[in-house]
C-alpha atoms as a PDB file:
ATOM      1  CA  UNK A   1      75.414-136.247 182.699  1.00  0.00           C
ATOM      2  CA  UNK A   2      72.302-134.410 180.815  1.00  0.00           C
ATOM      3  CA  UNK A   3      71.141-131.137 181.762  1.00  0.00           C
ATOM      4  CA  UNK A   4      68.878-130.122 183.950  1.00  0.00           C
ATOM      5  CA  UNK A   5      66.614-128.786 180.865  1.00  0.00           C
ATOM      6  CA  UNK A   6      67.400-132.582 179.560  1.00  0.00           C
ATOM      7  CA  UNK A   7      66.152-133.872 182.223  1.00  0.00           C
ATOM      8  CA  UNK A   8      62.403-132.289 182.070  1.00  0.00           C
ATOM      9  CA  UNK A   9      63.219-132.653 178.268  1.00  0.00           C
ATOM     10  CA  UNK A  10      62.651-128.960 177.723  1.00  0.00           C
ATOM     11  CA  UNK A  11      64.927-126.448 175.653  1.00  0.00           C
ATOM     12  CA  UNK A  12      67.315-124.696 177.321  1.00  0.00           C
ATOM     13  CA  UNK A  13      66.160-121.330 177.772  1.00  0.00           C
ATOM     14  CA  UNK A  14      65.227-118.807 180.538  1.00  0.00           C
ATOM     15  CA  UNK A  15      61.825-118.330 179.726  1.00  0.00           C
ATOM     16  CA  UNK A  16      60.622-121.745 180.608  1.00  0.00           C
ATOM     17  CA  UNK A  17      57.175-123.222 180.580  1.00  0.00           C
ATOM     18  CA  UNK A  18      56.779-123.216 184.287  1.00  0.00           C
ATOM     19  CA  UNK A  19      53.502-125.750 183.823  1.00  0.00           C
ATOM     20  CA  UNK A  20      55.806-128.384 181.739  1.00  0.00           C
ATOM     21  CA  UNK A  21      58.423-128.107 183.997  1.00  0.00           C
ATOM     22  CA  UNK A  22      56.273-129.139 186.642  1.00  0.00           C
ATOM     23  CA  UNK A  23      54.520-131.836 184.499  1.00  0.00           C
ATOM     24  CA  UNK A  24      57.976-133.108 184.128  1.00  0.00           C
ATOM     25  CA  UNK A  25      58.696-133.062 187.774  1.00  0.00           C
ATOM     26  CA  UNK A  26      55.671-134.910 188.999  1.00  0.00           C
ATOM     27  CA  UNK A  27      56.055-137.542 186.379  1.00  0.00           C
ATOM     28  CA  UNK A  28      59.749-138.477 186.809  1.00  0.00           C
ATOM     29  CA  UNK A  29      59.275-138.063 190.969  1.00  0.00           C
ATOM     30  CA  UNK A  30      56.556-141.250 190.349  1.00  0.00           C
ATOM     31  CA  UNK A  31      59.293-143.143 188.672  1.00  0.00           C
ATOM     32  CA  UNK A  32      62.396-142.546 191.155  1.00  0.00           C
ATOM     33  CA  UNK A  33      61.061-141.735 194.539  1.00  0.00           C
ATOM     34  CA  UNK A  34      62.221-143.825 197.056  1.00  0.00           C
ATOM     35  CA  UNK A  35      58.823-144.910 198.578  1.00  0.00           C
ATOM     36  CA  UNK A  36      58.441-147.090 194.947  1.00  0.00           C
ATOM     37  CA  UNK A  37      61.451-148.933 196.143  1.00  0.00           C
ATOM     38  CA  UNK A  38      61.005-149.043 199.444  1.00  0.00           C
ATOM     39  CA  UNK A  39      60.710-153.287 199.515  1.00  0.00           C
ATOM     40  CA  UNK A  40      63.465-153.108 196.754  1.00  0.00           C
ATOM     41  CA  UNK A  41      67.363-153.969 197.214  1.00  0.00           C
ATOM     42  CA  UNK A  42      69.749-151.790 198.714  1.00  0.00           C
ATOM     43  CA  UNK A  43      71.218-150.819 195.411  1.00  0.00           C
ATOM     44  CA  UNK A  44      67.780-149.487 193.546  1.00  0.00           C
ATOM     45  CA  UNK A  45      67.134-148.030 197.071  1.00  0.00           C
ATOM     46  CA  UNK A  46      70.710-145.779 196.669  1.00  0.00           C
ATOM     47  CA  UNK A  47      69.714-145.375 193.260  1.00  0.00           C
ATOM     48  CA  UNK A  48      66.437-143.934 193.838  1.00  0.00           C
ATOM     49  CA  UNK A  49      67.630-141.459 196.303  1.00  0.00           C
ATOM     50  CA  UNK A  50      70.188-140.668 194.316  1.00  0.00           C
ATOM     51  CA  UNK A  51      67.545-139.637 191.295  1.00  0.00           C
ATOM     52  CA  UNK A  52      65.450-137.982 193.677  1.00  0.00           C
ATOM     53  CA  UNK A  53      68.113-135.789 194.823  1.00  0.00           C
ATOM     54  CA  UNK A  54      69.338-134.571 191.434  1.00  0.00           C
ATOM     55  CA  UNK A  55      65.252-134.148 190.302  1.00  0.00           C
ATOM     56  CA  UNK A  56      64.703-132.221 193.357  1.00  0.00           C
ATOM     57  CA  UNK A  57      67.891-130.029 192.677  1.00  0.00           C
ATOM     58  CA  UNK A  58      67.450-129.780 189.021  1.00  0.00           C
ATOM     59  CA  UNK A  59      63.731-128.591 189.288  1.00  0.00           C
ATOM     60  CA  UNK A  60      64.536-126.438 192.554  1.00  0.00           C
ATOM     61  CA  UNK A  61      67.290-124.556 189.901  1.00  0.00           C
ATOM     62  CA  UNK A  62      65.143-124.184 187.005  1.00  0.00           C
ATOM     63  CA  UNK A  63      61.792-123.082 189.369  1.00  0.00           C
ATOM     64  CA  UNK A  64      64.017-120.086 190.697  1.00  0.00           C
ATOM     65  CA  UNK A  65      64.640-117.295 187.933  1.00  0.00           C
ATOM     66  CA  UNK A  66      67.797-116.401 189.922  1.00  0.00           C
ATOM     67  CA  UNK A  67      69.120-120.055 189.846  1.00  0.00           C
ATOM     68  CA  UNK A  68      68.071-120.724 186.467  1.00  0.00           C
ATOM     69  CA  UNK A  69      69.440-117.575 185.013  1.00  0.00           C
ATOM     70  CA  UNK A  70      72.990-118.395 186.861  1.00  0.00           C
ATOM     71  CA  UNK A  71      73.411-122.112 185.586  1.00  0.00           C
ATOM     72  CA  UNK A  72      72.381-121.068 181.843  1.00  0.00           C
ATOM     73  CA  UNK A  73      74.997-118.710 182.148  1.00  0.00           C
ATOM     74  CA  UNK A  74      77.417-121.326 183.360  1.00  0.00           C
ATOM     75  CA  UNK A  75      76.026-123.306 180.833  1.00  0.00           C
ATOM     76  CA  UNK A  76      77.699-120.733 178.524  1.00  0.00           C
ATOM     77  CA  UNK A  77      80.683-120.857 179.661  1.00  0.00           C
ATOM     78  CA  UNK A  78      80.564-117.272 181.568  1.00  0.00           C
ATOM     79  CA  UNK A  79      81.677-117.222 184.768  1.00  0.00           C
ATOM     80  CA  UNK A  80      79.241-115.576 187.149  1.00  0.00           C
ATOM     81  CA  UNK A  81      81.366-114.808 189.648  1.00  0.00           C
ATOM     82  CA  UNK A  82      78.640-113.432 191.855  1.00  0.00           C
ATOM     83  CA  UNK A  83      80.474-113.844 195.419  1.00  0.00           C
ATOM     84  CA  UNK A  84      83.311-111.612 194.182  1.00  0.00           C
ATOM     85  CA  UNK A  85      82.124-109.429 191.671  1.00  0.00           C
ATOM     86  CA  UNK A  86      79.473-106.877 193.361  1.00  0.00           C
ATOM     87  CA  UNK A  87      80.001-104.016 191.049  1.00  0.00           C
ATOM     88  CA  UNK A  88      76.675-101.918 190.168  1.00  0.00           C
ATOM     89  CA  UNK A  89      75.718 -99.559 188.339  1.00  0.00           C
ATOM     90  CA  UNK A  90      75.387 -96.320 191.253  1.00  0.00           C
ATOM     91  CA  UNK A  91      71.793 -95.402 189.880  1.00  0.00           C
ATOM     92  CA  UNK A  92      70.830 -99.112 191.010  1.00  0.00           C
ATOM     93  CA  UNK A  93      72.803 -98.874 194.291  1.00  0.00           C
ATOM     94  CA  UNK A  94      70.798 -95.172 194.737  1.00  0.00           C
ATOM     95  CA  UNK A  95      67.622 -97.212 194.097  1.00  0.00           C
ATOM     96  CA  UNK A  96      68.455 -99.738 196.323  1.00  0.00           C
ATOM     97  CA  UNK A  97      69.155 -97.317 199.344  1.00  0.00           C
ATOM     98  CA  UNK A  98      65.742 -95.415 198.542  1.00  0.00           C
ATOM     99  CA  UNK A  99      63.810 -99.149 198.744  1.00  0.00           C
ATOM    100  CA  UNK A 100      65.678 -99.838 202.029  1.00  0.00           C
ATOM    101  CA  UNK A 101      64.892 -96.428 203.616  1.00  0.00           C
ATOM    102  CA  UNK A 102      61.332 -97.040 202.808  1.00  0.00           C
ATOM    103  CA  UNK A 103      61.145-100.270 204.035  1.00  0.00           C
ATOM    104  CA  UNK A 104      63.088 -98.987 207.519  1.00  0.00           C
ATOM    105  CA  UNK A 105      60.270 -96.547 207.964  1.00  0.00           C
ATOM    106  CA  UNK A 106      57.352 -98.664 207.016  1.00  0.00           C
ATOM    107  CA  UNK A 107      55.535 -99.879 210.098  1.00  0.00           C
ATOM    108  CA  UNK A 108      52.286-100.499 208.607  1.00  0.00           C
ATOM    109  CA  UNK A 109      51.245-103.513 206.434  1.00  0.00           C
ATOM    110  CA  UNK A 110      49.524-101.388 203.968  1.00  0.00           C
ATOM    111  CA  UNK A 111      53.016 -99.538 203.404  1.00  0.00           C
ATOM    112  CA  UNK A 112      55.013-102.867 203.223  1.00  0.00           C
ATOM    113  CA  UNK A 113      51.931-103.926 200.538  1.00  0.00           C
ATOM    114  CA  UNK A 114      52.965-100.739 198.665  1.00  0.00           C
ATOM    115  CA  UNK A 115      56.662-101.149 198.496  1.00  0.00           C
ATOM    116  CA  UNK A 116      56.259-105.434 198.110  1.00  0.00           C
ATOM    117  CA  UNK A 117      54.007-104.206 194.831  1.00  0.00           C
ATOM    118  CA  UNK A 118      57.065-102.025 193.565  1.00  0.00           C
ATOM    119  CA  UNK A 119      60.098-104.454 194.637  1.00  0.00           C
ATOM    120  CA  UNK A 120      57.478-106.855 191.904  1.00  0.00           C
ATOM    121  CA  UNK A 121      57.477-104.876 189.503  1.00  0.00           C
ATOM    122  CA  UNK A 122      60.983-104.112 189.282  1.00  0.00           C
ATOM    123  CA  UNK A 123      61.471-107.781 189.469  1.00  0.00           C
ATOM    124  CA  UNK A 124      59.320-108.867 186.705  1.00  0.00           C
ATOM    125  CA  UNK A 125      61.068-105.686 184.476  1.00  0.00           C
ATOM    126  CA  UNK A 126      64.658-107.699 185.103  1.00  0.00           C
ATOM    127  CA  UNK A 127      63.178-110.964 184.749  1.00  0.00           C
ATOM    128  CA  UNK A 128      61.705-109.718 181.025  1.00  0.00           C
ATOM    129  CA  UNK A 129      65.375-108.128 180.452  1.00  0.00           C
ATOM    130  CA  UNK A 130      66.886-111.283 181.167  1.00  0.00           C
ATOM    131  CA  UNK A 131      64.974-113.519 179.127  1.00  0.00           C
ATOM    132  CA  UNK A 132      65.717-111.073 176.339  1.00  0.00           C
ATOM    133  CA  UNK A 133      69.542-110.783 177.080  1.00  0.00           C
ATOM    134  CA  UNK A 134      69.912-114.645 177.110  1.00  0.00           C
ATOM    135  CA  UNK A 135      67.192-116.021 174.463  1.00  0.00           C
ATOM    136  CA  UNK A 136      67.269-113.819 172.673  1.00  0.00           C
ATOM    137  CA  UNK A 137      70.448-111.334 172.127  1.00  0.00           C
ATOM    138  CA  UNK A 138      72.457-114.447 173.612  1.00  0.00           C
ATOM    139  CA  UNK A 139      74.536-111.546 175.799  1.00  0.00           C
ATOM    140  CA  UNK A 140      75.283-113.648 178.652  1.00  0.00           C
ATOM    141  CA  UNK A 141      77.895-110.489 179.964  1.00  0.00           C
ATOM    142  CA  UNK A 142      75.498-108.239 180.476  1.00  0.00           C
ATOM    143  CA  UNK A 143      72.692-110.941 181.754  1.00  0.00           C
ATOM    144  CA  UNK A 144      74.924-111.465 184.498  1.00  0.00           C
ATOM    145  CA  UNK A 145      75.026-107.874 185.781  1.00  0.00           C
ATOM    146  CA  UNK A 146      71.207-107.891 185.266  1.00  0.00           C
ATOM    147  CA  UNK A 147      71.104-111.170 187.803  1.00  0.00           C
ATOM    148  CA  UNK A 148      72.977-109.580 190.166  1.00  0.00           C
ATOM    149  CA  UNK A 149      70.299-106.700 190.255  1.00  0.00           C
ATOM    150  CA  UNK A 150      67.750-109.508 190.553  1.00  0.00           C
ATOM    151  CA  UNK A 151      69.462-110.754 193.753  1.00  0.00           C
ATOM    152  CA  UNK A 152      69.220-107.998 195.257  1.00  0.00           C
ATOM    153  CA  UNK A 153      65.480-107.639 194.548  1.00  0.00           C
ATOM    154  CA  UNK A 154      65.274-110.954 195.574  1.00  0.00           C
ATOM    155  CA  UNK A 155      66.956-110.024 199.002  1.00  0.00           C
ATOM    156  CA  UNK A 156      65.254-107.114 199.360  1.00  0.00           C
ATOM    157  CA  UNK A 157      61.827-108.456 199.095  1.00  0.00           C
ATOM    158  CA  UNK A 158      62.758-111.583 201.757  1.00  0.00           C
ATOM    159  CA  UNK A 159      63.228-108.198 204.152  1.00  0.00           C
ATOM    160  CA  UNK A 160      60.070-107.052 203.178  1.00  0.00           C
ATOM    161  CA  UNK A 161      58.590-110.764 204.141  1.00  0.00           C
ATOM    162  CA  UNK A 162      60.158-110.811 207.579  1.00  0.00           C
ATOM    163  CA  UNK A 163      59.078-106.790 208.239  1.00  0.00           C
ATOM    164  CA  UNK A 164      55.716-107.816 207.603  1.00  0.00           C
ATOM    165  CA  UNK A 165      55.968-110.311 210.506  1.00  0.00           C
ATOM    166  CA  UNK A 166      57.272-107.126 213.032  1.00  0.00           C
ATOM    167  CA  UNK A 167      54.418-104.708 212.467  1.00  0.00           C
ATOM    168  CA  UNK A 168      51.428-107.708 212.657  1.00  0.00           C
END
């Protein structure tokens, strides 16, 4: 079974062309989805979900930098280990209790605004480091720790989403 770079046909890399990927989607969802084969016989029918399903996964994986960062990693053999291995550096952890006490006292949208804007940043700063650590320096061992960092970003700022919902 190819890749899910393969699939799109683009290099396997974490900086990805984000318009060819979805080029790449669009066009191979007009081949397989299962509306073209909806007169067809139960077999192409199967088949067609079956494509969609691994498209939809494949492009939902490499659209996420979190997902896509974890399968090139288990692309390269490293184990990610993410569910049992939660060890951080304590400056993050300190940085992660500061973001969560501001977002526990923020009860106005302009303050949410403000700390959404830094949780961004921060984001985009791993997201660069990544790229680097895997295209680049090829140190998948230390792109993992940097992933788990982004997950917590990542969790941090779905918080942030459902805060803004309390204080509207």
């Amino acid at each position: 079974m190819s890749s899910h770079f393969e699939l799109f046909g683009l290099a396997p890399a974490f900086a990805v062309d984000a318009a060819a990927l979805d080029r790449a989607y669009r066009e191979i969802q007009s081949r397989v989805h299962p509306d073209r084969f909806a007169h067809a016989g139960d077999a192409e029918r199967r088949a067609s979900m079956q494509w969609t399903t691994r498209v939809n996964e494949a492009y939902r994986t490499l659209k996420s930098p979190v997902q896509r960062a974890k399968y090139l990693l288990e692309l390269n053999g490293v184990d990610v280990g993410f569910e049992t291995n939660t060890q951080m550096p304590g400056d993050f952890l300190l940085r992660q209790l500061e973001l969560r006490e501001t977002l526990a006292g923020a009860n106005q949208p302009e303050a949410l605004d403000a700390l959404l804007a830094e949780v961004r940043r921060e984001q985009r700063l791993l997201v660069q480091g990544i790229a680097q650590l895997i295209d680049d320096s090829k140190d998948y061992a230390a792109a993992a720790g940097e992933v788990r960092k982004l997950m917590f970003l990542d969790k941090l700022a779905a918080e942030i989403d459902v805060a803004y919902e309390k204080v509207e």
